[in-house]
Protein backbone atom coordinates (compact mmCIF):
# COMPACT_ATOMS: atom_id res chain seq x y z
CA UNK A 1 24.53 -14.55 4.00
CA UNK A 2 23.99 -10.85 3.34
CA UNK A 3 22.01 -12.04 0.19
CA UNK A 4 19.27 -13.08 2.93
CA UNK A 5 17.78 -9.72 3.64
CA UNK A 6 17.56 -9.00 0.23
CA UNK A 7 15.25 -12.25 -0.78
CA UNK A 8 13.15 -11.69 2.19
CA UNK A 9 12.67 -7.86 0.62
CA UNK A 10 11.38 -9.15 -2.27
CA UNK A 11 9.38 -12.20 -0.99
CA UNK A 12 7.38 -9.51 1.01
CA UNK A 13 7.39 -8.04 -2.39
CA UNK A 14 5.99 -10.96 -4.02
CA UNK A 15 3.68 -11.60 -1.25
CA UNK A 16 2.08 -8.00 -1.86
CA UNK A 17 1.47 -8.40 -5.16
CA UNK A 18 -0.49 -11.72 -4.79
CA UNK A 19 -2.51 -10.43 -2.05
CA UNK A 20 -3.78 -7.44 -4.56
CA UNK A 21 -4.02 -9.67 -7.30
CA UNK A 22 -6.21 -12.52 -5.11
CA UNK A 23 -8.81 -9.46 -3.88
CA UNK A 24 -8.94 -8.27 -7.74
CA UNK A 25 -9.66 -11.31 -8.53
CA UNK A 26 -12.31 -11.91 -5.78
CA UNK A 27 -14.17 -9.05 -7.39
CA UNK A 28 -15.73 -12.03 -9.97
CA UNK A 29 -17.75 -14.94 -8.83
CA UNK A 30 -15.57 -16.45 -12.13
CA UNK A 31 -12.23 -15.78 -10.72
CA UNK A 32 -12.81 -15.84 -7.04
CA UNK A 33 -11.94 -19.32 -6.27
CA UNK A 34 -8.30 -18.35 -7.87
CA UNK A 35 -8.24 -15.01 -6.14
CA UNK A 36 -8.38 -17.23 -2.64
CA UNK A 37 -5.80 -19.25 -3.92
CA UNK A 38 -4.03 -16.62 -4.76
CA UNK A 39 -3.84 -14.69 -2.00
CA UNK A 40 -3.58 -17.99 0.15
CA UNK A 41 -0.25 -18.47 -1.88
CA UNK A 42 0.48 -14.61 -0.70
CA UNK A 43 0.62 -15.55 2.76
CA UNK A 44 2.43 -18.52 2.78
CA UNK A 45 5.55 -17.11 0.88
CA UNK A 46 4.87 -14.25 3.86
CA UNK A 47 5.21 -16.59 6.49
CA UNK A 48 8.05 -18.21 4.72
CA UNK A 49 10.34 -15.14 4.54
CA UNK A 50 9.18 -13.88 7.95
CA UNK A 51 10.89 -17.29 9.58
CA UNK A 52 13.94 -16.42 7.14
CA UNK A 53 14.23 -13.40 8.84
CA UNK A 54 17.59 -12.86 10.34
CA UNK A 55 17.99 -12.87 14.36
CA UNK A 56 13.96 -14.07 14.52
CA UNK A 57 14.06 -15.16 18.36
CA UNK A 58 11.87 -17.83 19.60
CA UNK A 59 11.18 -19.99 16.68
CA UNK A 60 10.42 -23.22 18.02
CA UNK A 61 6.97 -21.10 19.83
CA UNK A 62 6.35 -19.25 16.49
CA UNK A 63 6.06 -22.87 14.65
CA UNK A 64 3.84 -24.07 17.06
CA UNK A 65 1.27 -21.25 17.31
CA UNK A 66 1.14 -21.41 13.45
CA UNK A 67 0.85 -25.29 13.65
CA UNK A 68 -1.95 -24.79 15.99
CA UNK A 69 -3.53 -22.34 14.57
CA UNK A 70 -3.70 -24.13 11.14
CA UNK A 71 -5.03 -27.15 12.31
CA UNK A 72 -8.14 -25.10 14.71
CA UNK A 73 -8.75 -23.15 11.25
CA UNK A 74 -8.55 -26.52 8.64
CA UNK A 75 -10.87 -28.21 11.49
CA UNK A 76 -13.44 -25.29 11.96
CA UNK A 77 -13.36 -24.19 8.25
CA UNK A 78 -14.10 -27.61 7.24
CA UNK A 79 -16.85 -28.38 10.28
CA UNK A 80 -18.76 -24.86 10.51
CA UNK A 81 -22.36 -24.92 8.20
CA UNK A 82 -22.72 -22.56 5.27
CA UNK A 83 -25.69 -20.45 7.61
CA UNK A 84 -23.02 -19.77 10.00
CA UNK A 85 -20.23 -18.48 8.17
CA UNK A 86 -21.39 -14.73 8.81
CA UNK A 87 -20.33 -15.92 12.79
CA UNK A 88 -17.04 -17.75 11.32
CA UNK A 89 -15.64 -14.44 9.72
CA UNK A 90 -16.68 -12.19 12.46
CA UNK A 91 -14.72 -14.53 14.32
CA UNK A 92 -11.83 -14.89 12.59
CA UNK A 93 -12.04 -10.77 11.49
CA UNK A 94 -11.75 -10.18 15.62
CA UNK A 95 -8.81 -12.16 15.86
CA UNK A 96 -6.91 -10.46 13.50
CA UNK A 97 -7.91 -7.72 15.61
CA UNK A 98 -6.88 -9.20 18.22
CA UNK A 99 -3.65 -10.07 17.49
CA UNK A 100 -2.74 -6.60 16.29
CA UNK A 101 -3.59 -5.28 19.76
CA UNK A 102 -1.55 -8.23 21.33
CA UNK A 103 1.53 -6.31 19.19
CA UNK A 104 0.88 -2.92 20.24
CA UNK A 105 0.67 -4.44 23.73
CA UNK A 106 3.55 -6.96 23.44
CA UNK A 107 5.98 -3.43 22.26
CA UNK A 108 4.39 -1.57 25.05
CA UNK A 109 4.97 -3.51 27.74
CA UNK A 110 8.79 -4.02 26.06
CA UNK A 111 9.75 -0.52 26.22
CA UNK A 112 8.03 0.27 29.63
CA UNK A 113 10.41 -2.49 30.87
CA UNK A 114 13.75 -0.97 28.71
CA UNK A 115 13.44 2.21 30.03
CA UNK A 116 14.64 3.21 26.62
CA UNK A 117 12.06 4.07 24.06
CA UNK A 118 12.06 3.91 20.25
CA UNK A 119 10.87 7.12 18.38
CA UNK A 120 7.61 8.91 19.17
CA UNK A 121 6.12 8.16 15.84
CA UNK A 122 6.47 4.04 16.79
CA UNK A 123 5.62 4.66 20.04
CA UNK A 124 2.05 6.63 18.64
CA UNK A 125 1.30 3.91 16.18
CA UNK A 126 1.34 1.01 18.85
CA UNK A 127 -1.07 2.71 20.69
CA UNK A 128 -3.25 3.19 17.57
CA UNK A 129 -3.03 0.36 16.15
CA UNK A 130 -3.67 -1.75 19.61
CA UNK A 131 -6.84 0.80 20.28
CA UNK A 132 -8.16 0.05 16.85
CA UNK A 133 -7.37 -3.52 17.08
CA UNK A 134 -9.22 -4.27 20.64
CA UNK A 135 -12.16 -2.35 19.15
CA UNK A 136 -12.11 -4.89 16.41
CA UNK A 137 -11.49 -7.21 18.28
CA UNK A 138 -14.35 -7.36 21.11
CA UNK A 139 -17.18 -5.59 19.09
CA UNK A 140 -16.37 -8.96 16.33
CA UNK A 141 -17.02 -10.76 19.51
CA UNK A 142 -20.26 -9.13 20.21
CA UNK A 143 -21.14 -9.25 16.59
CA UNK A 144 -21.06 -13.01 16.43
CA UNK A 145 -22.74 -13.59 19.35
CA UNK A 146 -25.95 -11.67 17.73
CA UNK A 147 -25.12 -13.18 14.78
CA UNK A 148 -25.16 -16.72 16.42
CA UNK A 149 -28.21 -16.24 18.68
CA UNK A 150 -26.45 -15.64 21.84
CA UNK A 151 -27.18 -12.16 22.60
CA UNK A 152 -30.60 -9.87 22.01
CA UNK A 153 -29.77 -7.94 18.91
CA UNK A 154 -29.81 -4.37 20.57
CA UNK A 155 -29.10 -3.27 23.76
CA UNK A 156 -29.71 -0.10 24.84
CA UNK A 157 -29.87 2.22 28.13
CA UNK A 158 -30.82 5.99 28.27
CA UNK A 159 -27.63 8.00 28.37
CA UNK A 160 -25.98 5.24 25.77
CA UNK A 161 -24.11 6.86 23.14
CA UNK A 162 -22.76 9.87 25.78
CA UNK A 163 -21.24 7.39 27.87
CA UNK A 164 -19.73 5.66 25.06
CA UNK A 165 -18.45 8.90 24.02
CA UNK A 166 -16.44 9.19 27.81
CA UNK A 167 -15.45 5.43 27.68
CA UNK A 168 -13.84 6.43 24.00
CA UNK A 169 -12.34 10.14 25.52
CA UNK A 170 -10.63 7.70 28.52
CA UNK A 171 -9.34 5.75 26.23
CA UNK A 172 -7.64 8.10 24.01
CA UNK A 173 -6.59 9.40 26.92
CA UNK A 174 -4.87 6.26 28.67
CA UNK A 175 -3.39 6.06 25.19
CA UNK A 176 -1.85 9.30 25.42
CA UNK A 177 -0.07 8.58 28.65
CA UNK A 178 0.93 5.41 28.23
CA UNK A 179 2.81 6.66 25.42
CA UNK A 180 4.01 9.52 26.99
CA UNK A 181 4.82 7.94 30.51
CA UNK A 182 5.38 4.14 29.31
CA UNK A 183 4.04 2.96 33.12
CA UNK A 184 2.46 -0.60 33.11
CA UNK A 185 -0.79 0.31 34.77
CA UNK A 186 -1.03 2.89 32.35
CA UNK A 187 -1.16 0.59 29.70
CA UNK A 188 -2.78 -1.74 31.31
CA UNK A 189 -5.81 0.90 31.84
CA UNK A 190 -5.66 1.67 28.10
CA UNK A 191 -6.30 -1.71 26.87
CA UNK A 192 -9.05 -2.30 29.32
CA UNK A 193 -10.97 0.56 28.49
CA UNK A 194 -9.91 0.03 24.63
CA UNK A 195 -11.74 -3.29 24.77
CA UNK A 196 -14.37 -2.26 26.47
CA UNK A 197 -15.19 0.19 24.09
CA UNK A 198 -15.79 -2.65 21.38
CA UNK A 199 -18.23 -4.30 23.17
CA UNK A 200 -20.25 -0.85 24.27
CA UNK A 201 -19.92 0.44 20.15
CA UNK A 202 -21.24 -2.99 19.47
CA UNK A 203 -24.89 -3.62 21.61
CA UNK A 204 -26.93 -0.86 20.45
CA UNK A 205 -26.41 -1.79 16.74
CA UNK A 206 -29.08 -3.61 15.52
CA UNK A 207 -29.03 -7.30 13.06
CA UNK A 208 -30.03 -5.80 10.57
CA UNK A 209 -26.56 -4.09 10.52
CA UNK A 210 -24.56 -6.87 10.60
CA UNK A 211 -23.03 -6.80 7.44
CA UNK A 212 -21.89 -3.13 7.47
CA UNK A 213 -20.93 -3.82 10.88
CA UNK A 214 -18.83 -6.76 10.27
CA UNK A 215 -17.22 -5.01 6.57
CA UNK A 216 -16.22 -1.89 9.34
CA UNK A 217 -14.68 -3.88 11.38
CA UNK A 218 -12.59 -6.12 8.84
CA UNK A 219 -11.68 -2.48 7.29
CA UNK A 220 -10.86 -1.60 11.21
CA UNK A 221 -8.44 -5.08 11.50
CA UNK A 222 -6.64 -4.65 8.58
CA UNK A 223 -6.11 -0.65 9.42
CA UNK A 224 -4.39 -2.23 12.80
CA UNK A 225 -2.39 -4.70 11.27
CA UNK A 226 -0.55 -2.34 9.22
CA UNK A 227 0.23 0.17 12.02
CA UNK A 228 1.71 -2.85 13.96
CA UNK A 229 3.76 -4.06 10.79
CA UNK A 230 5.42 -0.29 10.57
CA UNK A 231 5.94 -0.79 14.44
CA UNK A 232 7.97 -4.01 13.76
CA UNK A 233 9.03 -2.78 10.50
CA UNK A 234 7.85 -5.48 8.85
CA UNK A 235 6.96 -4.63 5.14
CA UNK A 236 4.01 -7.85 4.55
CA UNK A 237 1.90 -6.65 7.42
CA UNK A 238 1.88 -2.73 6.72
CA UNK A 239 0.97 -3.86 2.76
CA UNK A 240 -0.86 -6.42 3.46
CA UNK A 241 -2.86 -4.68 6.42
CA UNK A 242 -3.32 -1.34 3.92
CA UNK A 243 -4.95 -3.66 1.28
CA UNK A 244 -7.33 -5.37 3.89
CA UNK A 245 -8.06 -2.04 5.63
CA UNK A 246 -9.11 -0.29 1.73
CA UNK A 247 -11.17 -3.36 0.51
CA UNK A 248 -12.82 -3.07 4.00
CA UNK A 249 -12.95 0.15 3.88
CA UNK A 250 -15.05 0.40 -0.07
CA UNK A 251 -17.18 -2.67 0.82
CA UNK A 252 -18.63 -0.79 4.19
CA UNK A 253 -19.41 2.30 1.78
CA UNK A 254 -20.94 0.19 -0.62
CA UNK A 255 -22.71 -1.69 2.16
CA UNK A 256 -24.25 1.40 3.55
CA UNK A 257 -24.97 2.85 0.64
CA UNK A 258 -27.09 0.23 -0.25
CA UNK A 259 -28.93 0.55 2.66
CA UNK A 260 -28.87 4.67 1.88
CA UNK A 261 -27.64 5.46 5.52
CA UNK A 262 -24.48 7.31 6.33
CA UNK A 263 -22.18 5.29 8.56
CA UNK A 264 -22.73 6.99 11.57
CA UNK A 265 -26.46 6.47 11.65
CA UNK A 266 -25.03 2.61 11.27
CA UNK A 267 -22.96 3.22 14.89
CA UNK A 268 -25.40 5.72 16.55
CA UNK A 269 -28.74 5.47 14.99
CA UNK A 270 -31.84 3.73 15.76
CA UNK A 271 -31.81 0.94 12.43
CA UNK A 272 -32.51 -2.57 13.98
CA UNK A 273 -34.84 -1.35 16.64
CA UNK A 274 -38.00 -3.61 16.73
CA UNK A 275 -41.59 -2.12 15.63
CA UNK A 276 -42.05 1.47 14.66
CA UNK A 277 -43.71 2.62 11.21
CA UNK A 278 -47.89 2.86 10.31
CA UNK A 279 -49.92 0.27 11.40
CA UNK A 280 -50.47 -1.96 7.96
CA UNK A 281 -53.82 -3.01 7.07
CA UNK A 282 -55.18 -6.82 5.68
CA UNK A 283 -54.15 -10.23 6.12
CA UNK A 284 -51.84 -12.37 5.10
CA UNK A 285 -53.50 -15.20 2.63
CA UNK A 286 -51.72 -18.93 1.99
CA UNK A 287 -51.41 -20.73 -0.74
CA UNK A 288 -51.27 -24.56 -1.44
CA UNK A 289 -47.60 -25.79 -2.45
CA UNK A 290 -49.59 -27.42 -5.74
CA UNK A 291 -51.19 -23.61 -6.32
CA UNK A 292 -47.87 -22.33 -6.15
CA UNK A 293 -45.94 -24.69 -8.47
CA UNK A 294 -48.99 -24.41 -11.11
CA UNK A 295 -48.08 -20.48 -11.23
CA UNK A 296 -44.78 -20.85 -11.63
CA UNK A 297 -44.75 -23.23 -14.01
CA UNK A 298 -47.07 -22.12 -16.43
CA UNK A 299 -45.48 -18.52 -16.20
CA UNK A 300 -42.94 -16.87 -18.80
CA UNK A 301 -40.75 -15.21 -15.94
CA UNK A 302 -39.79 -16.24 -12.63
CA UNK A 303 -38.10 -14.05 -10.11
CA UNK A 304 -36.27 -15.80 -7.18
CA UNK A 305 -35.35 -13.44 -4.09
CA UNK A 306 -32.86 -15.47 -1.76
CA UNK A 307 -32.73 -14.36 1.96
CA UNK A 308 -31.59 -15.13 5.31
CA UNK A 309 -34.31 -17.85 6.03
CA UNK A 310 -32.94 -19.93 2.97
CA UNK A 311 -29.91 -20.32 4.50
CA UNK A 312 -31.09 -21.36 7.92
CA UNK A 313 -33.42 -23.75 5.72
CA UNK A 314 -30.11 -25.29 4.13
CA UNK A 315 -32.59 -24.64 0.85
CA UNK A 316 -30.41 -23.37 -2.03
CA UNK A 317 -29.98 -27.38 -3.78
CA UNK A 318 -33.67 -27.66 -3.55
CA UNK A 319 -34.05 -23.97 -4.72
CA UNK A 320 -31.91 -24.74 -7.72
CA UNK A 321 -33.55 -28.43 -8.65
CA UNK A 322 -36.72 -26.46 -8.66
CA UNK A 323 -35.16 -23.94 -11.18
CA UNK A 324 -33.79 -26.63 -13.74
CA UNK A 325 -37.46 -27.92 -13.91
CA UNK A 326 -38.65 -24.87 -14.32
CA UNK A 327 -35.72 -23.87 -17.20
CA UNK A 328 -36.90 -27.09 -18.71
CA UNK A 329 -40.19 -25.83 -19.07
CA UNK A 330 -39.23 -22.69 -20.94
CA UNK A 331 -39.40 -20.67 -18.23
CA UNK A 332 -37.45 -17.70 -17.28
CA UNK A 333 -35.47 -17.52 -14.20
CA UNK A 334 -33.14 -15.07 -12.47
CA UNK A 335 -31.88 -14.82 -9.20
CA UNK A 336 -32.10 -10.94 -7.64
CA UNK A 337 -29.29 -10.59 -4.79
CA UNK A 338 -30.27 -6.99 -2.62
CA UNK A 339 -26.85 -6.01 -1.62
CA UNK A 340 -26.84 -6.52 2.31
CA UNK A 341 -28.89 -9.68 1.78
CA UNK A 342 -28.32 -12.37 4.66
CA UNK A 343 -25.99 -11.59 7.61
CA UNK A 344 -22.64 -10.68 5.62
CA UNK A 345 -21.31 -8.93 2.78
CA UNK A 346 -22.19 -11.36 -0.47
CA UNK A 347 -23.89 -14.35 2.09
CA UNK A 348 -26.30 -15.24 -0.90
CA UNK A 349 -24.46 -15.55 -3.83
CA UNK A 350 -22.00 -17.79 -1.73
CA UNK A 351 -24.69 -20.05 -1.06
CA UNK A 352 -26.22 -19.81 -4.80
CA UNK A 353 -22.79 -20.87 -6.12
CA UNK A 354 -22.47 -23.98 -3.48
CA UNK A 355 -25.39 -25.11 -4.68
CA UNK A 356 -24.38 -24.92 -8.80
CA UNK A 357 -26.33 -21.88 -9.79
CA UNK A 358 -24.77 -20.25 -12.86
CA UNK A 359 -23.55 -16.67 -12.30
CA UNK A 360 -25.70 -15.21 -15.23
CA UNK A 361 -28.81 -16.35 -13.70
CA UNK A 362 -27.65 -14.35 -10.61
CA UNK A 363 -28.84 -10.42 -10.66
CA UNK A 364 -28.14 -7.45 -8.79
CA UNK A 365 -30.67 -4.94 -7.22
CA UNK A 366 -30.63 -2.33 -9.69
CA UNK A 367 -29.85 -4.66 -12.83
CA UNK A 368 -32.95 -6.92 -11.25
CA UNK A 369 -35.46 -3.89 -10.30
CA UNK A 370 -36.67 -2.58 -13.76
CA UNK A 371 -37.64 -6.30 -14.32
CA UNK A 372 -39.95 -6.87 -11.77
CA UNK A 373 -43.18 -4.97 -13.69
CA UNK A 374 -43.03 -7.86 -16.34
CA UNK A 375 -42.20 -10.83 -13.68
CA UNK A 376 -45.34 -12.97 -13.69
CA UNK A 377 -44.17 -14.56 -10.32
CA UNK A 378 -41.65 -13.46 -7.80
CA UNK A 379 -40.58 -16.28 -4.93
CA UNK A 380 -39.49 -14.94 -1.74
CA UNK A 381 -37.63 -17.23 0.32
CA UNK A 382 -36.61 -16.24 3.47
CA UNK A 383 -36.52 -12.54 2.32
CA UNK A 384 -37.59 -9.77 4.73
CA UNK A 385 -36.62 -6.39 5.05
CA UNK A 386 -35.30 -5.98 1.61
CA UNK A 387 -38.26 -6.56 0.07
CA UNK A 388 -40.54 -4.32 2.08
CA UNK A 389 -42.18 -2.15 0.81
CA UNK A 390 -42.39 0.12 3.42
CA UNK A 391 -38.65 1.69 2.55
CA UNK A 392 -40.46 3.47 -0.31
CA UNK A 393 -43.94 4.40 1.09
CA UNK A 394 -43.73 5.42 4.67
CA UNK A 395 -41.88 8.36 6.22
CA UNK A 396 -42.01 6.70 9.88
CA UNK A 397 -40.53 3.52 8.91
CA UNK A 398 -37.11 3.15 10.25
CA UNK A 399 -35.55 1.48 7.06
CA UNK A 400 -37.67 4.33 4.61
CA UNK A 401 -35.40 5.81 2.27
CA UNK A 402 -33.43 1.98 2.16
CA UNK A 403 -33.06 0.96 -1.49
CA UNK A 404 -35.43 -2.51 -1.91
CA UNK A 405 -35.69 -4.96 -4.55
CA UNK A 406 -39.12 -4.03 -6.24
CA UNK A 407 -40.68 -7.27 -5.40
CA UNK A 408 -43.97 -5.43 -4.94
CA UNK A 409 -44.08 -4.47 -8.45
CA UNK A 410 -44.58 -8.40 -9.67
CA UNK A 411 -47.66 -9.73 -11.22
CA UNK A 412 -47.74 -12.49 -8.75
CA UNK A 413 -45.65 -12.90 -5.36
CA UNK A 414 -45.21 -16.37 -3.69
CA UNK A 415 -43.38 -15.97 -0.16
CA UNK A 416 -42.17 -18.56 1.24
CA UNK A 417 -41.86 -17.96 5.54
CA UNK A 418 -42.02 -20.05 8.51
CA UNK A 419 -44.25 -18.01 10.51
CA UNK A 420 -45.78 -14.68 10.64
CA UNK A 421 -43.12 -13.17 12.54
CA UNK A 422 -40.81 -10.11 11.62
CA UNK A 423 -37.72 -10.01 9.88
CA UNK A 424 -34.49 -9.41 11.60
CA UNK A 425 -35.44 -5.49 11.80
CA UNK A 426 -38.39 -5.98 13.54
CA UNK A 427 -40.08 -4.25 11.17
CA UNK A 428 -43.43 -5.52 9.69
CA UNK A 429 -43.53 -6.25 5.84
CA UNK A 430 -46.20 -4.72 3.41
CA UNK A 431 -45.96 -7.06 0.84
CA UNK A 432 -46.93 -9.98 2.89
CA UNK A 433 -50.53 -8.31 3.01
CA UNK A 434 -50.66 -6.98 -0.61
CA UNK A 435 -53.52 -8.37 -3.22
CA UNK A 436 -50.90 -9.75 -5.58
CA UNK A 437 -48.97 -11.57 -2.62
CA UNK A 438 -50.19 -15.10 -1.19
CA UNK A 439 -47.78 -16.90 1.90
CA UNK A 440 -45.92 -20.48 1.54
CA UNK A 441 -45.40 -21.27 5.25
CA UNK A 442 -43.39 -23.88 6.13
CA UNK A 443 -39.34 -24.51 6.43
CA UNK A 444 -37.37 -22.95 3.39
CA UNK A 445 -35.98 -26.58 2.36
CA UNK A 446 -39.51 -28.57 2.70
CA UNK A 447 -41.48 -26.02 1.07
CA UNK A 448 -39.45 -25.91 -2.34
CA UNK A 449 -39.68 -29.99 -1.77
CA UNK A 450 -43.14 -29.64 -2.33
CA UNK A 451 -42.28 -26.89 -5.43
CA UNK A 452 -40.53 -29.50 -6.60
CA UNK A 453 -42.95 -32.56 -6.13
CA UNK A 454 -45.61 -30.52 -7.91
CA UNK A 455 -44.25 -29.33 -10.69
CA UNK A 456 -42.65 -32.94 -11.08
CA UNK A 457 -46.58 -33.39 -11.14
CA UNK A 458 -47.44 -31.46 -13.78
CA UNK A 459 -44.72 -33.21 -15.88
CA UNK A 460 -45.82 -36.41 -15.00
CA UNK A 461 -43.63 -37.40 -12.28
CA UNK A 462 -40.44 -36.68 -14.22
């Protein structure tokens, strides 16, 4: 069977080129279903060839980790709510983590036990690729519990970032040795501080961060998995680890670049800390759900900003009923999507689509922004921080300098908000106080209801 090697060659091959093909794909809301497909199909024939492998040990245990693994995944994927799949891939992002480390320290252990080691170069990218990895791994960890509610969303102590900076010298250095002296507690030192470097990179960051945060560390995984694949020269991991870690990679430049921060004032700045900024003058003034759906529908352009809240509302079919009524009308409606809207990378416009919103009623910030001056009404639901104003007009603001969508610059705002609390920043918003601005509280779902029941109103009743 010498013909064996050679298929599995080019199944890894094959397996490459669907994976970079599926992510090209998921670049379009139009082709990203088939991009997940594709790249779905990717790692099957992966998995297929890897258990083709000649002189694979341990089979029967291989099958049923995958078999359990499937059936955790099919159950979760299909169980977990659309408002917490930010947690689900921060999850599933730290396992892949995870497992790289469990590689590095799998090979480790191995050749501290053979008292024969493989070249240096193999040795030095275990190491690596288990110290990235177990970052990945436990700051995911700590990233989903902010996400999820368990944990306060910053955690700080004087002294913080200098004794991260020892925890992250030790480390390298129980890296160092273990690779140079292959002696268990050695190794078992490195992983210990390794992980515990995750969770100390992880507490001071603030929510607001989340999705760079959880982009860096999928760019961080996938950086892992391909040092482990050249460790156990295994062709699908290193390709398929160099793709993840460059699509992370781009998407945590984009992400912080839409919030106009440099990366490292994501890991050691102060973004996320609650308060701070001028003192903002007025008050907030409400508005009658009837009020409301009389502006809107008697208005030429309509403006909807999705945020956070809608999700937790479970809003978006209610958001899009009320924008076929108002499309029926005449009206115009678009969608305006701020970049690190929601707690992930692209969290809106995965809701929008679940719901049936058309992609070319869906806008991005800086196709949306020179709109805004001729928007009669702009709806805010659940939006905070990325509509504030504040980004653009004070110095002392922690998010100033943060690109915004110009909701301010409507003729009319409607926000919809269940309290008068702060957004996930902690920052106070501006344009909840401005003239042109009046407040919908209530739950994101029940207060489009009523959106809904009066414009159906104004139409009588249809």
């Amino acid at each position: 069977m010498s013909w064996l090697p050679v298929v599995v060659k080019a199944s890894y091959f094959l397996a490459a080129l669907l994976f970079i093909l599926g992510i090209k794909r998921m670049a379009s809301p139009l082709t990203a279903r088939s991009g997940i497909r594709w790249a779905g199909l990717g790692m099957v024939l992966a998995t297929a060839a890897t258990f083709a492998t000649p002189g694979l040990h341990n089979l029967g245990l291989i099958a049923l980790a995958l078999a359990i693994g499937t059936v955790l995944a099919w159950v979760s994927g299909k169980r977990v709510a659309m408002t917490d799949m930010p947690q689900m891939v921060a999850l599933y992002n730290g396992l892949g983590g995870g497992s790289a480390a469990a590689i590095g320290a799998v090979e480790l252990l191995r050749f501290s036990d053979a008292g024969a080691a493989p070249s240096q170069t193999t040795l030095v990218l275990a190491a690596v690729g288990a110290l990235i990895g177990s970052v990945s791994l436990t700051g995911s960890v700590i990233a989903w519990a902010k996400l999820d509610g368990r944990m306060d969303r910053r955690f700080t102590f004087p002294g913080q970032q200098v004794f991260n900076g020892l925890v992250f010298l030790l480390a390298l250095g129980l890296g160092a040795a273990s690779v140079w002296c292959l002696q268990q507690p050695l190794i078992i030192g490195f992983f210990l501080a390794a992980l515990a470097l995750g969770v100390l990179m992880t507490l001071p960051i603030g929510g607001a961060d989340m999705p760079v945060v959880i982009s860096l560390y999928n760019a961080l995984t996938g950086l892992a998995v391909s040092f482990e694949g050249y460790v156990l020269q295994n062709e699908a991991l290193i390709i398929a680890g160099m793709v993840v870690g460059a699509a992370g990679t781009m998407l945590t430049q984009l992400m912080a670049r839409a919030m106009n921060r440099p990366l490292a004032n994501v890991l050691f700045g102060s973004f996320g800390a609650a308060g701070g900024g001028q003192a903002i003058s007025g008050a907030q003034k409400p508005i009658e759900a009837e009020d409301a759906a009389a502006m809107m529908a008697y208005a030429e352009r309509v403006v909807i900003v999705p945020g956070y809240g809608m999700a937790v509302a479970q809003a978006q079919h209610k958001v899009w009923e009320l924008t076929q009524l108002l499309l029926r009308r005449g009206v115009k409606v678009k969608f305006a999507i701020h970049p690190v809207a929601g707690r992930m990378p692209g969290h809106m416009n995965v809701l929008l689509a679940e719901a049936g919103v058309p992609y070319d009623l869906i806008a991005d910030m800086d196709d949306i922004n020179p709109e805004f001056p001729a928007t009669d009404v702009s709806l805010v639901i659940g939006a905070n921080d990325v509509v504030n104003p504040v980004a653009r007009t004070d110095p002392s603001s922690p998010i100033y300098g943060m690109p915004i969508l110009d909701v301010a610059a409507s003729k009319n705002t409607i926000v919809i908000k269940r309290g008068k609390g702060t957004g996930f920043a902690g920052i106070e918003n501006a344009l909840f106080y401005a003239d042109n601005t009046r407040m919908l509280y209530g739950d994101g779902a029940e207060a489009v209801a009523r959106l809904v029941a009066g414009i159906k109103a104004l139409d009588g009743g249809h």
